[in-house]
PDB file of N, CA and C in Angstrom:
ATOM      1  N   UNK A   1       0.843  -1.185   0.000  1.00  0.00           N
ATOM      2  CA  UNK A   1       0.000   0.000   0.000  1.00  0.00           C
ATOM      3  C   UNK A   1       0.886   1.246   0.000  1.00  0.00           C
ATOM      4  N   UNK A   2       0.980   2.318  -0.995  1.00  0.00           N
ATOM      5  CA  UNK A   2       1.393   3.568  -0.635  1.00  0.00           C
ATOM      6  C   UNK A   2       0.831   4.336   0.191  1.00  0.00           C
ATOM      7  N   UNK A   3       1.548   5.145   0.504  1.00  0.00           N
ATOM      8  CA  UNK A   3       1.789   5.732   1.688  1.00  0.00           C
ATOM      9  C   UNK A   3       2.129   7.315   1.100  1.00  0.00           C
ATOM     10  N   UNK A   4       0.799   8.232   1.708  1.00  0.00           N
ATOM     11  CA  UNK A   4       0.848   9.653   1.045  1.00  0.00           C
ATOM     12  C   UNK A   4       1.165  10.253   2.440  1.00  0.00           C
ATOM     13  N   UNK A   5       2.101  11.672   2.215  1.00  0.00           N
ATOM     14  CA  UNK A   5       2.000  12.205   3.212  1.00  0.00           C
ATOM     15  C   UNK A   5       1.946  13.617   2.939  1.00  0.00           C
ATOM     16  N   UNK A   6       1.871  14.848   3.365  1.00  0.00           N
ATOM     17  CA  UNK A   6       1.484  16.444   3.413  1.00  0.00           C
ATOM     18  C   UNK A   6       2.752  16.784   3.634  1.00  0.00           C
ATOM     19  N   UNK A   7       3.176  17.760   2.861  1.00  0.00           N
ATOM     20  CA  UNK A   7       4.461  18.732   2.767  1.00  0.00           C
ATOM     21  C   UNK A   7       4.295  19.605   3.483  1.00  0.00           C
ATOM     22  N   UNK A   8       5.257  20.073   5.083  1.00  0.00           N
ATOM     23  CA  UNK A   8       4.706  20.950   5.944  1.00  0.00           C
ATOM     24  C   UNK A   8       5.707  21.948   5.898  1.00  0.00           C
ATOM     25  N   UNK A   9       6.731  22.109   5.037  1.00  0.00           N
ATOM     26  CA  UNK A   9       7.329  22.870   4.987  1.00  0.00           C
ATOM     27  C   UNK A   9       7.037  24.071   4.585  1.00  0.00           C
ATOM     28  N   UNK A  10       8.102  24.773   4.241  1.00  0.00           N
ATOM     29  CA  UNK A  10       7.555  26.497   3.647  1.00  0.00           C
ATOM     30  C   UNK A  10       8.304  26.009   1.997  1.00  0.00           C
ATOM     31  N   UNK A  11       9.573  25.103   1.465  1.00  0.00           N
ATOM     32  CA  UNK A  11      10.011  25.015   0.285  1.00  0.00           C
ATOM     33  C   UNK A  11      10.967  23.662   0.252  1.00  0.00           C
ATOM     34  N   UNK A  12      11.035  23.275  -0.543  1.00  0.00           N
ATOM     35  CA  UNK A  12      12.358  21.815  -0.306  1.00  0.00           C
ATOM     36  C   UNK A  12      12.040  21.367  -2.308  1.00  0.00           C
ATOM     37  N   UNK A  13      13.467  21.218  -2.910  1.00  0.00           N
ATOM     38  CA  UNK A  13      14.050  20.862  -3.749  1.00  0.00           C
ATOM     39  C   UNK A  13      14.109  19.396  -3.523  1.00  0.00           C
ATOM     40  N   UNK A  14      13.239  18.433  -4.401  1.00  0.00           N
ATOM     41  CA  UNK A  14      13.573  17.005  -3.945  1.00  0.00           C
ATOM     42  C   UNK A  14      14.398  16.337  -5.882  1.00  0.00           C
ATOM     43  N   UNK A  15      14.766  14.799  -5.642  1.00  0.00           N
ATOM     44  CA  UNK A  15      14.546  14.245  -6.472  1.00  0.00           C
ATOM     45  C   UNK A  15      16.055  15.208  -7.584  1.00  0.00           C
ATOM     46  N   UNK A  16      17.171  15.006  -6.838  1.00  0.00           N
ATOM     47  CA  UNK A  16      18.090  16.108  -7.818  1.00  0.00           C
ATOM     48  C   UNK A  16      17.547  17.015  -8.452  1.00  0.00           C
ATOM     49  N   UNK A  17      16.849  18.267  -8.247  1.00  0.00           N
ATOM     50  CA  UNK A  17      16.454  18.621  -8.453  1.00  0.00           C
ATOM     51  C   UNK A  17      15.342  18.993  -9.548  1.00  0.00           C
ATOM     52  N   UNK A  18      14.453  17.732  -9.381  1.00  0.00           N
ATOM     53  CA  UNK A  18      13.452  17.564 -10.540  1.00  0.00           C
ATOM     54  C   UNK A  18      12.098  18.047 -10.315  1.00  0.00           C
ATOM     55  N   UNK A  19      11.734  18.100  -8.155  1.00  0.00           N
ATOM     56  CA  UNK A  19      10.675  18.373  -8.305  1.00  0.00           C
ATOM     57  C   UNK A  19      10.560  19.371  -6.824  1.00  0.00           C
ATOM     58  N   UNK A  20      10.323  20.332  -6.700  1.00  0.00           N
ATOM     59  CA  UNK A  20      10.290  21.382  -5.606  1.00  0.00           C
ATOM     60  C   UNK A  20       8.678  21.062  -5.130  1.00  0.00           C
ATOM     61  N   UNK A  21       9.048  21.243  -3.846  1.00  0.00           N
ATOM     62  CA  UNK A  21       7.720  20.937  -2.721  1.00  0.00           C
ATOM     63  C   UNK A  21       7.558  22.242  -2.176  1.00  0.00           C
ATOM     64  N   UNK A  22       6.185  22.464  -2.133  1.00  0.00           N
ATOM     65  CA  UNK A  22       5.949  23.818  -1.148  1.00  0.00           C
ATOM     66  C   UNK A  22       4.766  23.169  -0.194  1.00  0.00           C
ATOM     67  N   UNK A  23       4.127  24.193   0.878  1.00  0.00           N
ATOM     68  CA  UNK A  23       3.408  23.988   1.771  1.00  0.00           C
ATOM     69  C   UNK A  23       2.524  23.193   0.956  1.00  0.00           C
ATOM     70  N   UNK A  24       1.968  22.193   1.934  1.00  0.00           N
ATOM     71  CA  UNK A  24       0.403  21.770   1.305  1.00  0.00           C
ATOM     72  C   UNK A  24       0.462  20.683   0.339  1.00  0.00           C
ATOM     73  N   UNK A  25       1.921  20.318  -0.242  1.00  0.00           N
ATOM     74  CA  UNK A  25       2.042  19.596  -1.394  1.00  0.00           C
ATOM     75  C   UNK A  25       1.631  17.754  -0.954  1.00  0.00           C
ATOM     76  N   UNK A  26       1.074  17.100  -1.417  1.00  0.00           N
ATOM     77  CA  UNK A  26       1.167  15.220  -1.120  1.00  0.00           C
ATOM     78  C   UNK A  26       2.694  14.998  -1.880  1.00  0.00           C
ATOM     79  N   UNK A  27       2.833  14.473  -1.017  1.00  0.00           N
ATOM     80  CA  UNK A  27       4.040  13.591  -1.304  1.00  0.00           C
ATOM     81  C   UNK A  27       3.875  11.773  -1.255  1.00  0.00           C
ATOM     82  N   UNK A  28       3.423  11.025  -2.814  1.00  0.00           N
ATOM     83  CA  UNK A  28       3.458  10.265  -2.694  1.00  0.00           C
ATOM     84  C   UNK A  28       4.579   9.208  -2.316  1.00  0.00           C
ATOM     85  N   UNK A  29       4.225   8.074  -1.381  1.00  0.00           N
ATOM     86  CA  UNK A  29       5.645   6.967  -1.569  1.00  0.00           C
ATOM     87  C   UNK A  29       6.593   7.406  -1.574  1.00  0.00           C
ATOM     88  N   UNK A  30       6.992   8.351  -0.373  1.00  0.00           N
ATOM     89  CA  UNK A  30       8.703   8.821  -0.200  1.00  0.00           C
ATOM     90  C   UNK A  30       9.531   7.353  -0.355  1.00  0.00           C
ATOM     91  N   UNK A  31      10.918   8.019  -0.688  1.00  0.00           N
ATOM     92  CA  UNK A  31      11.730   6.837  -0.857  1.00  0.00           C
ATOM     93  C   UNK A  31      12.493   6.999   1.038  1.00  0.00           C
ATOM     94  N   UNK A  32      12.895   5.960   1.591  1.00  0.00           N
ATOM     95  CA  UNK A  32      13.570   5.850   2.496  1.00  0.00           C
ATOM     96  C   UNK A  32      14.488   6.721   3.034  1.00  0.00           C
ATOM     97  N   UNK A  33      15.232   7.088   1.917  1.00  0.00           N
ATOM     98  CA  UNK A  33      16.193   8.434   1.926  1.00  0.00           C
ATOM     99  C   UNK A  33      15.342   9.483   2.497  1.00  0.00           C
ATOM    100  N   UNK A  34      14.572   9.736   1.666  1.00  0.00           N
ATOM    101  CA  UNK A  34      13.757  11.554   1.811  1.00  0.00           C
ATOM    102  C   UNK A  34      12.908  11.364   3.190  1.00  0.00           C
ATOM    103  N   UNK A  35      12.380   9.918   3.759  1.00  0.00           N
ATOM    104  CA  UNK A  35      12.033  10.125   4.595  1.00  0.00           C
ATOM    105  C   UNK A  35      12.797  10.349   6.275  1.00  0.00           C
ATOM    106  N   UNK A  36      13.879   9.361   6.094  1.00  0.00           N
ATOM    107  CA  UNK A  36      14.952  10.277   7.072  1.00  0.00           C
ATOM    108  C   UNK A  36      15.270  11.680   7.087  1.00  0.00           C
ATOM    109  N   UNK A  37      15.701  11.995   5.488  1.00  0.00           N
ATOM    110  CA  UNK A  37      15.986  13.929   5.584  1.00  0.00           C
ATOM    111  C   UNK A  37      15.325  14.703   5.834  1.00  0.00           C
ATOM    112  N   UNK A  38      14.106  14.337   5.380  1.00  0.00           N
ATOM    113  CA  UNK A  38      12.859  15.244   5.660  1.00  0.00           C
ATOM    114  C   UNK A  38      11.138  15.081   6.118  1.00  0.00           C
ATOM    115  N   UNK A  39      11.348  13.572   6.860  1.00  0.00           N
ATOM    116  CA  UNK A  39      10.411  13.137   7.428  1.00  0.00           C
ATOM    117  C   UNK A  39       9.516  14.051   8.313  1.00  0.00           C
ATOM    118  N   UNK A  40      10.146  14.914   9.184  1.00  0.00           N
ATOM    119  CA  UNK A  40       9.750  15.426  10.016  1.00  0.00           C
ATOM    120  C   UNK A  40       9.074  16.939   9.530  1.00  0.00           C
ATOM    121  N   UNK A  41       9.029  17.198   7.947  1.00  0.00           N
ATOM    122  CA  UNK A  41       7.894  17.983   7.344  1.00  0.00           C
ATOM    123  C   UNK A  41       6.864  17.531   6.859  1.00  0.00           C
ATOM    124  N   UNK A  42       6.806  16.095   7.077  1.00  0.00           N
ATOM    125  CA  UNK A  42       5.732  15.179   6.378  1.00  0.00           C
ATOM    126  C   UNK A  42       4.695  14.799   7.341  1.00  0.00           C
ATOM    127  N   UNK A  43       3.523  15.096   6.943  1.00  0.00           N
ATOM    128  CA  UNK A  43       2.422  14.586   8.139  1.00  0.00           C
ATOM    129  C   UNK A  43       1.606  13.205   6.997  1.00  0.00           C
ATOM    130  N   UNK A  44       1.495  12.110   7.386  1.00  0.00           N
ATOM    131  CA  UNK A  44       0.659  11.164   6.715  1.00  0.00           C
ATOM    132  C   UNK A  44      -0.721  11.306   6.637  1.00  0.00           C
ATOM    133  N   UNK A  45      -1.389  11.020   5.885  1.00  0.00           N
ATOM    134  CA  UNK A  45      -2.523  11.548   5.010  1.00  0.00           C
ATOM    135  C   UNK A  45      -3.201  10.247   5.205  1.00  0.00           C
ATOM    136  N   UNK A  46      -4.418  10.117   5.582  1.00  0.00           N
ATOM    137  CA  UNK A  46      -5.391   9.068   5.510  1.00  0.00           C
ATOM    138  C   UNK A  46      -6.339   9.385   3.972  1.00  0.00           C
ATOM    139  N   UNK A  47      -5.810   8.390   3.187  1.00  0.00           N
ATOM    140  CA  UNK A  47      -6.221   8.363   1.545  1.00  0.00           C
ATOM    141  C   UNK A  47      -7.598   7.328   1.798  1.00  0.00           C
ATOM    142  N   UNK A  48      -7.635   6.501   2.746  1.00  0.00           N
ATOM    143  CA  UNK A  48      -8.649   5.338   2.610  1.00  0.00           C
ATOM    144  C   UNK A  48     -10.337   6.526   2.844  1.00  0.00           C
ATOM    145  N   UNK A  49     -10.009   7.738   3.279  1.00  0.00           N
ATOM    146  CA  UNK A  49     -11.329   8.377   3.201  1.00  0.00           C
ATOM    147  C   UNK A  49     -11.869   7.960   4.565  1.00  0.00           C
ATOM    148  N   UNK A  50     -11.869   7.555   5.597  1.00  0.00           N
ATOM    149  CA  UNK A  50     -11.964   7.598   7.234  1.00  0.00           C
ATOM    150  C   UNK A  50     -11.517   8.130   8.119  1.00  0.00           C
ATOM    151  N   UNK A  51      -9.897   8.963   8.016  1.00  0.00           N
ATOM    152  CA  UNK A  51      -9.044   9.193   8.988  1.00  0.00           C
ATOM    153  C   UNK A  51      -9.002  10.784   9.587  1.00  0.00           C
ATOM    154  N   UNK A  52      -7.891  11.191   9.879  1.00  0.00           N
ATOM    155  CA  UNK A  52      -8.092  11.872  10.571  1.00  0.00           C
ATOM    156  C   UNK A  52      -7.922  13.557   9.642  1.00  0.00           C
ATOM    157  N   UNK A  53      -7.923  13.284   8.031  1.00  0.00           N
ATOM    158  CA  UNK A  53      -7.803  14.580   7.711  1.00  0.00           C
ATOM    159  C   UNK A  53      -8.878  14.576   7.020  1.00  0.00           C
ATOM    160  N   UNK A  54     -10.215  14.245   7.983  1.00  0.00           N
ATOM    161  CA  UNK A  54     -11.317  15.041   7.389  1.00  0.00           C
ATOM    162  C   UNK A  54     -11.551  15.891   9.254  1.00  0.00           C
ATOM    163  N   UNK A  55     -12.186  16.992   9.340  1.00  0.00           N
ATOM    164  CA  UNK A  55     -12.583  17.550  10.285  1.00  0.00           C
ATOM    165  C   UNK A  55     -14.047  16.721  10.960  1.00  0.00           C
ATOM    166  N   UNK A  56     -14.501  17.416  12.110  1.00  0.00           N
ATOM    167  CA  UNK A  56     -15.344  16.662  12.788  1.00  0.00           C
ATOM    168  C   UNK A  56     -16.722  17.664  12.206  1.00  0.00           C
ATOM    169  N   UNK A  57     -16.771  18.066  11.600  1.00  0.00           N
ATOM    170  CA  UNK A  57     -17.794  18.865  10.647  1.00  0.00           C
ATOM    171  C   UNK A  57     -18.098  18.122   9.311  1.00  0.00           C
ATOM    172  N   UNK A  58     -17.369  17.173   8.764  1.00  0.00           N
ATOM    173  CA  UNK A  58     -17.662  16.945   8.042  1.00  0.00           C
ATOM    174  C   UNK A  58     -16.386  16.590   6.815  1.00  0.00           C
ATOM    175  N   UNK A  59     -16.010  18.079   6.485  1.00  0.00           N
ATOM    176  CA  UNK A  59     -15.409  19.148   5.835  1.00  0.00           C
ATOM    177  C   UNK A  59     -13.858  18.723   5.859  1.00  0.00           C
ATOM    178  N   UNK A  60     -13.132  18.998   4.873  1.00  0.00           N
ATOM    179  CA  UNK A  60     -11.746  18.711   4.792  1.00  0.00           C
ATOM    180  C   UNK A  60     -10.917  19.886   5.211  1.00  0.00           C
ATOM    181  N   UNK A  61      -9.866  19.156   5.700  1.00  0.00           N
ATOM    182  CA  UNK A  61      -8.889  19.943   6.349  1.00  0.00           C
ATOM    183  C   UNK A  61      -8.320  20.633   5.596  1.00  0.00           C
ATOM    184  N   UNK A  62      -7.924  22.370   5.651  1.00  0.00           N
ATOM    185  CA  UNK A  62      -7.272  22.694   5.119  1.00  0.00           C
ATOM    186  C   UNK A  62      -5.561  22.398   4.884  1.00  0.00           C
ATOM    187  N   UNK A  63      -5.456  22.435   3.349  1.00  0.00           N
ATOM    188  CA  UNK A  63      -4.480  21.722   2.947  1.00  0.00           C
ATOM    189  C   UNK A  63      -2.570  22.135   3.631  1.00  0.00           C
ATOM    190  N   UNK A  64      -2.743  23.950   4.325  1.00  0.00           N
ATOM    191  CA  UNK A  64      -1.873  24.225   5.041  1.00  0.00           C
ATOM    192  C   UNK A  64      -2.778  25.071   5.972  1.00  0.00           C
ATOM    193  N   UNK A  65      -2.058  25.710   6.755  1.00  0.00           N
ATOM    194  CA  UNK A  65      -2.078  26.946   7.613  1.00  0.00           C
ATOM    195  C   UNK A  65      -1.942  28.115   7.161  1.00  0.00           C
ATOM    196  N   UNK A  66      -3.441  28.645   6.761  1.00  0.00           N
ATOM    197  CA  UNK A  66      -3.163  29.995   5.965  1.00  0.00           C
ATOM    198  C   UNK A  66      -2.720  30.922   7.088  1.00  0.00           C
ATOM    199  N   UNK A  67      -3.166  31.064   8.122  1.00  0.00           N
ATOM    200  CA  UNK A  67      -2.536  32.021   9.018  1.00  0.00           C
ATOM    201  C   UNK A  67      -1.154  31.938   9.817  1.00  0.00           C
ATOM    202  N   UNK A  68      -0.619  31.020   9.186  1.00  0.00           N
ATOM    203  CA  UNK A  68       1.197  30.258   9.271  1.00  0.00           C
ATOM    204  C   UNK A  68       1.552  31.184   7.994  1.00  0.00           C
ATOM    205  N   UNK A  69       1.741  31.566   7.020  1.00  0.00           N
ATOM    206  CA  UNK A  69       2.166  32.277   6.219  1.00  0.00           C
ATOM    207  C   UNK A  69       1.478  33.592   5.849  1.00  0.00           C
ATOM    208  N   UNK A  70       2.903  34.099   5.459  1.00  0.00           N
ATOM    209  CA  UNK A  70       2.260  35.622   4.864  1.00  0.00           C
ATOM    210  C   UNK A  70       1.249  35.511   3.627  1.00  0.00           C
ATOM    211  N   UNK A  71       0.674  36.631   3.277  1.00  0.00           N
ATOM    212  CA  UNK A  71      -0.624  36.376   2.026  1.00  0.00           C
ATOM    213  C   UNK A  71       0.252  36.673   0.835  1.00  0.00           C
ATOM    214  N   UNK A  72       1.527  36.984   0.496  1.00  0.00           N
ATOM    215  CA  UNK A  72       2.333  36.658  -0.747  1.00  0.00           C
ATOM    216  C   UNK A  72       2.616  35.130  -0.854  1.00  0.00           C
ATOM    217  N   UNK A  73       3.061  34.534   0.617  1.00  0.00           N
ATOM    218  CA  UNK A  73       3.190  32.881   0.524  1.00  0.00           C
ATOM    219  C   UNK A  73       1.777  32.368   0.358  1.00  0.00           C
ATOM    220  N   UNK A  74       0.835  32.635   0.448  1.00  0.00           N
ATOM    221  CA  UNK A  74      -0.298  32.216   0.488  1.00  0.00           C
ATOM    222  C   UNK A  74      -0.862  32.508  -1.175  1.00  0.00           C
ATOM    223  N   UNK A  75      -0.819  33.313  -1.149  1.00  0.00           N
ATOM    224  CA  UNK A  75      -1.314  33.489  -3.042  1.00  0.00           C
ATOM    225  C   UNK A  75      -0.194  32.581  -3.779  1.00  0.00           C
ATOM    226  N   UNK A  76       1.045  32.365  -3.117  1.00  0.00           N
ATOM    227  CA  UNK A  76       1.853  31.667  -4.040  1.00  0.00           C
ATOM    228  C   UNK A  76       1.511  30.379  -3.991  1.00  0.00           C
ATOM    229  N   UNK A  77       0.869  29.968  -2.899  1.00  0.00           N
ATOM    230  CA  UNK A  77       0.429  28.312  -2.537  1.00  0.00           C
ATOM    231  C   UNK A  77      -0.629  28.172  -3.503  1.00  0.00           C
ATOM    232  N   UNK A  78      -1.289  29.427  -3.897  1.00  0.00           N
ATOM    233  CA  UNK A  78      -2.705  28.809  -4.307  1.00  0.00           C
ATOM    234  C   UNK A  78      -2.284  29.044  -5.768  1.00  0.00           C
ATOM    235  N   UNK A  79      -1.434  29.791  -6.019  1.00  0.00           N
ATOM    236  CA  UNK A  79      -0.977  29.800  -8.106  1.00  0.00           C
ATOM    237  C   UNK A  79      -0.437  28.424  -8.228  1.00  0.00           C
ATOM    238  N   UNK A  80       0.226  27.633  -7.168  1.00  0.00           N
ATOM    239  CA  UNK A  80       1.589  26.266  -7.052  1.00  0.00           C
ATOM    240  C   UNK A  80       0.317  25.277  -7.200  1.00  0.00           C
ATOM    241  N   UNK A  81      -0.917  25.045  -6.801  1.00  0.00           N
ATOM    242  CA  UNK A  81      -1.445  24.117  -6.518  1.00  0.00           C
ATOM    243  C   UNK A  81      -2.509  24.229  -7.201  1.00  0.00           C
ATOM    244  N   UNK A  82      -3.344  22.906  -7.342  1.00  0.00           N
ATOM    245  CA  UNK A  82      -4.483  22.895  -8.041  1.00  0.00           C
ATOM    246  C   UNK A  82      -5.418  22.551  -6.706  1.00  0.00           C
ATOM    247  N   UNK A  83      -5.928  23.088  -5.726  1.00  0.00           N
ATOM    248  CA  UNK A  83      -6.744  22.836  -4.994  1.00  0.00           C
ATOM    249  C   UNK A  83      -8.030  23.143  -5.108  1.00  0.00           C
ATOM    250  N   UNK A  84      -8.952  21.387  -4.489  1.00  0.00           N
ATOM    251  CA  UNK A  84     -10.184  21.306  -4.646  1.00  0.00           C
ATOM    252  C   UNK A  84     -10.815  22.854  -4.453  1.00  0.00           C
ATOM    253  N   UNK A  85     -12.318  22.935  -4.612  1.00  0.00           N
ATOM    254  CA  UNK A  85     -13.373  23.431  -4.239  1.00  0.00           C
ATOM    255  C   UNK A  85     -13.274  23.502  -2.333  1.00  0.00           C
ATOM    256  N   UNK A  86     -13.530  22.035  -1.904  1.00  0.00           N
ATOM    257  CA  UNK A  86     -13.175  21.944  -0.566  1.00  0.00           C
ATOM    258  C   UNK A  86     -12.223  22.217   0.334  1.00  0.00           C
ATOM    259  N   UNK A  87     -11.003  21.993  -0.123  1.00  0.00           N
ATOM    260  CA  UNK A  87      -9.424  22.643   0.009  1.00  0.00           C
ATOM    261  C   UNK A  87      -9.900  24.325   0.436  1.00  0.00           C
ATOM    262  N   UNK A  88     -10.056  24.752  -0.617  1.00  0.00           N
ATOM    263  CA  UNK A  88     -10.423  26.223  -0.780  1.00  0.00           C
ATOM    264  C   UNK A  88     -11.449  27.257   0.481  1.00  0.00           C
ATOM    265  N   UNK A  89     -12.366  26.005   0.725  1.00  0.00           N
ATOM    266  CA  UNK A  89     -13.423  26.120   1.500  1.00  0.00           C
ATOM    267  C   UNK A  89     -12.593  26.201   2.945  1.00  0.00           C
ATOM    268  N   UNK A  90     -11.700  25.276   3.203  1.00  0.00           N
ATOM    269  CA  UNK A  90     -11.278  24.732   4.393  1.00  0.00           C
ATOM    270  C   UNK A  90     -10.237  25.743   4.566  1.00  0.00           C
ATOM    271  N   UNK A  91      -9.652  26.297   3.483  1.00  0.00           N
ATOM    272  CA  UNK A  91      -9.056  27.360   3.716  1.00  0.00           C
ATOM    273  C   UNK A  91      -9.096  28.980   4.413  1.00  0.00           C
ATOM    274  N   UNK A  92     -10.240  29.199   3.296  1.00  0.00           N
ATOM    275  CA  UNK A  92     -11.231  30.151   4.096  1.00  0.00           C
ATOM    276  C   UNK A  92     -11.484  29.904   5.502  1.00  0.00           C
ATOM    277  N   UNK A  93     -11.870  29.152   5.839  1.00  0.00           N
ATOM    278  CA  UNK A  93     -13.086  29.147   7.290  1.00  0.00           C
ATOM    279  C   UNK A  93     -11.716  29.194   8.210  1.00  0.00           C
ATOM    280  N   UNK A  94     -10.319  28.574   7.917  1.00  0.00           N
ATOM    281  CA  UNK A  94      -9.444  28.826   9.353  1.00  0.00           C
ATOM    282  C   UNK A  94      -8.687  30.092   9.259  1.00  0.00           C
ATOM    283  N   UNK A  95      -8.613  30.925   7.903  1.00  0.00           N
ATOM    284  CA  UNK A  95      -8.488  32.473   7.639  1.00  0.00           C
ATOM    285  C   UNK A  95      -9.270  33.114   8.362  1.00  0.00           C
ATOM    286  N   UNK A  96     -10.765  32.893   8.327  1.00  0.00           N
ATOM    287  CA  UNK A  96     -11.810  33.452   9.202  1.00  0.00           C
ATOM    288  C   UNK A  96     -11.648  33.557  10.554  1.00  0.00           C
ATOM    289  N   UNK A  97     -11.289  32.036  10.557  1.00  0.00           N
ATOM    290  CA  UNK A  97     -11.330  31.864  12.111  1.00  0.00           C
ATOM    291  C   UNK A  97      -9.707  32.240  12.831  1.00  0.00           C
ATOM    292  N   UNK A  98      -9.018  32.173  12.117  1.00  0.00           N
ATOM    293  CA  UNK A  98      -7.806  32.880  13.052  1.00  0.00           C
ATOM    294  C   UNK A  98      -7.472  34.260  12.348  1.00  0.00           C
ATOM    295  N   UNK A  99      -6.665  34.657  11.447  1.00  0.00           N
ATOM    296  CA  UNK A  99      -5.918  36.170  11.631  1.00  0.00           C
ATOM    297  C   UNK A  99      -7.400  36.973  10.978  1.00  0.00           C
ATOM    298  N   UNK A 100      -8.057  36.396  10.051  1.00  0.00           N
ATOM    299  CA  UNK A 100      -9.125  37.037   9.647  1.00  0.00           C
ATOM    300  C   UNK A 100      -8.749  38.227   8.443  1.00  0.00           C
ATOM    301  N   UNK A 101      -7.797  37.996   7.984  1.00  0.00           N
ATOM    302  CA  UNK A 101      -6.742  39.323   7.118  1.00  0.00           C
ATOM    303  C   UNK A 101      -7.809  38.890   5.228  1.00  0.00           C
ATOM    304  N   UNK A 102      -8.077  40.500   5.742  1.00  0.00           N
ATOM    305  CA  UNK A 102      -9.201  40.711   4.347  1.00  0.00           C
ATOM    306  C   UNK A 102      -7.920  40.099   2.659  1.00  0.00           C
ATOM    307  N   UNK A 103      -7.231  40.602   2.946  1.00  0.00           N
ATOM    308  CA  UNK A 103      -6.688  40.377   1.631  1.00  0.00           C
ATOM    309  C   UNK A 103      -6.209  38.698   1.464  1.00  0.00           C
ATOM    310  N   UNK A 104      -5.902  38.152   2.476  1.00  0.00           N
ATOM    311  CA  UNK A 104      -5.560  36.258   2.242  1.00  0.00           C
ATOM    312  C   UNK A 104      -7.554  36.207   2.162  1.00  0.00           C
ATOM    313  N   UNK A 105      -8.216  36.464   2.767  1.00  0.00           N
ATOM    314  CA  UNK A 105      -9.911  35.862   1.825  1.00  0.00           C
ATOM    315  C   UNK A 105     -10.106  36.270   1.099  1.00  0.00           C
ATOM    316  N   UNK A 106     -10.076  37.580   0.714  1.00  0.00           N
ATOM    317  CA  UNK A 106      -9.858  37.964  -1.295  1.00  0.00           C
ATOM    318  C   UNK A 106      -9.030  37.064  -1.982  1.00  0.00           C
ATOM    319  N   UNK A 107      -7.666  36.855  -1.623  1.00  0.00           N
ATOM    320  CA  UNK A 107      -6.641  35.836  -2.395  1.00  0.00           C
ATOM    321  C   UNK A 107      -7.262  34.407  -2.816  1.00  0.00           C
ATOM    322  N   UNK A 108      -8.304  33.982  -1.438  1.00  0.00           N
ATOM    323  CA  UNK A 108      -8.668  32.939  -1.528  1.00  0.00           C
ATOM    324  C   UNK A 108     -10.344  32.687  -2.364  1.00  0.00           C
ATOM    325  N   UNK A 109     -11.179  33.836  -2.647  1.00  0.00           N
ATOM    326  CA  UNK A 109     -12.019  33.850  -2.887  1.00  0.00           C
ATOM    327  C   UNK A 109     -12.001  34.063  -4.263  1.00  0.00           C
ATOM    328  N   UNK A 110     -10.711  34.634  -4.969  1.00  0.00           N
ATOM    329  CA  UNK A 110     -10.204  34.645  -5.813  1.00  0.00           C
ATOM    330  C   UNK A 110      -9.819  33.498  -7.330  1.00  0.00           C
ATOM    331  N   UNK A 111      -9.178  32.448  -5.883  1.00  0.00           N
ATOM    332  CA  UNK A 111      -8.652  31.223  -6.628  1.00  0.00           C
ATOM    333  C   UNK A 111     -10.262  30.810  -6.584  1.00  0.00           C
ATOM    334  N   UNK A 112     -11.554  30.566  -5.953  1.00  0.00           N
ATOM    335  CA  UNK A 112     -12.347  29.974  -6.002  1.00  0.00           C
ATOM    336  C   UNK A 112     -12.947  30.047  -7.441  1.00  0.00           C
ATOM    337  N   UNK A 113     -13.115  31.873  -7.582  1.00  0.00           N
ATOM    338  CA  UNK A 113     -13.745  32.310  -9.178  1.00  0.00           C
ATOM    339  C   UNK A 113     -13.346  31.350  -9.667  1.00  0.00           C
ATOM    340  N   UNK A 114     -11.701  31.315  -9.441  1.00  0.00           N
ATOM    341  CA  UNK A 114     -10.933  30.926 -11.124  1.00  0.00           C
ATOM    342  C   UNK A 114     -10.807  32.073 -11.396  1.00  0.00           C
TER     343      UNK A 114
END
């Protein structure tokens, strides 16, 4: 069974430099190596759809900590990534709920348009 886990970093160059990780990224099936070097930015991801990265609402966890980064790192997370509808959602509501900074929910209400 692979084994997905969440990129908790702020940036990391993997793979001789073939593939750069930012916040929020899955990292499928680390190899052994990357998980010693950089295990400890990796949070494991329950893919079977039961675990613990859905919230007790329902609702999926947002994919980082928007109020962990500035809203330039934050607009850059959301140009880097293709995140769901729900992602987006889950994003919002912990923007809301912690720094509350009008311009990261424009940024984010933004990527929703498209």
């Amino acid at each position: 069974m692979m084994a997905t886990y969440r990129f908790t970093g702020t940036r990391l160059v993997r793979d001789s430099g073939q593939t750069t990780l930012t916040e929020g990224d899955l990292v499928e099936d680390p190899t052994d190596a990357e998980l010693d070097a950089f295990g400890d930015l990796l949070t494991p991801v329950d893919t079977t759809g039961g675990g613990s990265d859905v919230d007790g609402a329902g609702g999926i966890e947002p994919p980082f900590d928007p109020t962990g980064v500035t809203v330039a790192t934050l607009r850059s997370n959301l140009d880097d990534n293709d995140y769901s509808p729900a992602e987006l959602d889950a994003l919002h509501a912990a923007e809301e709920a912690g720094e509350s900074r009008e311009t990261a929910l424009d940024a984010i209400d933004a990527e929703r348009e498209g």
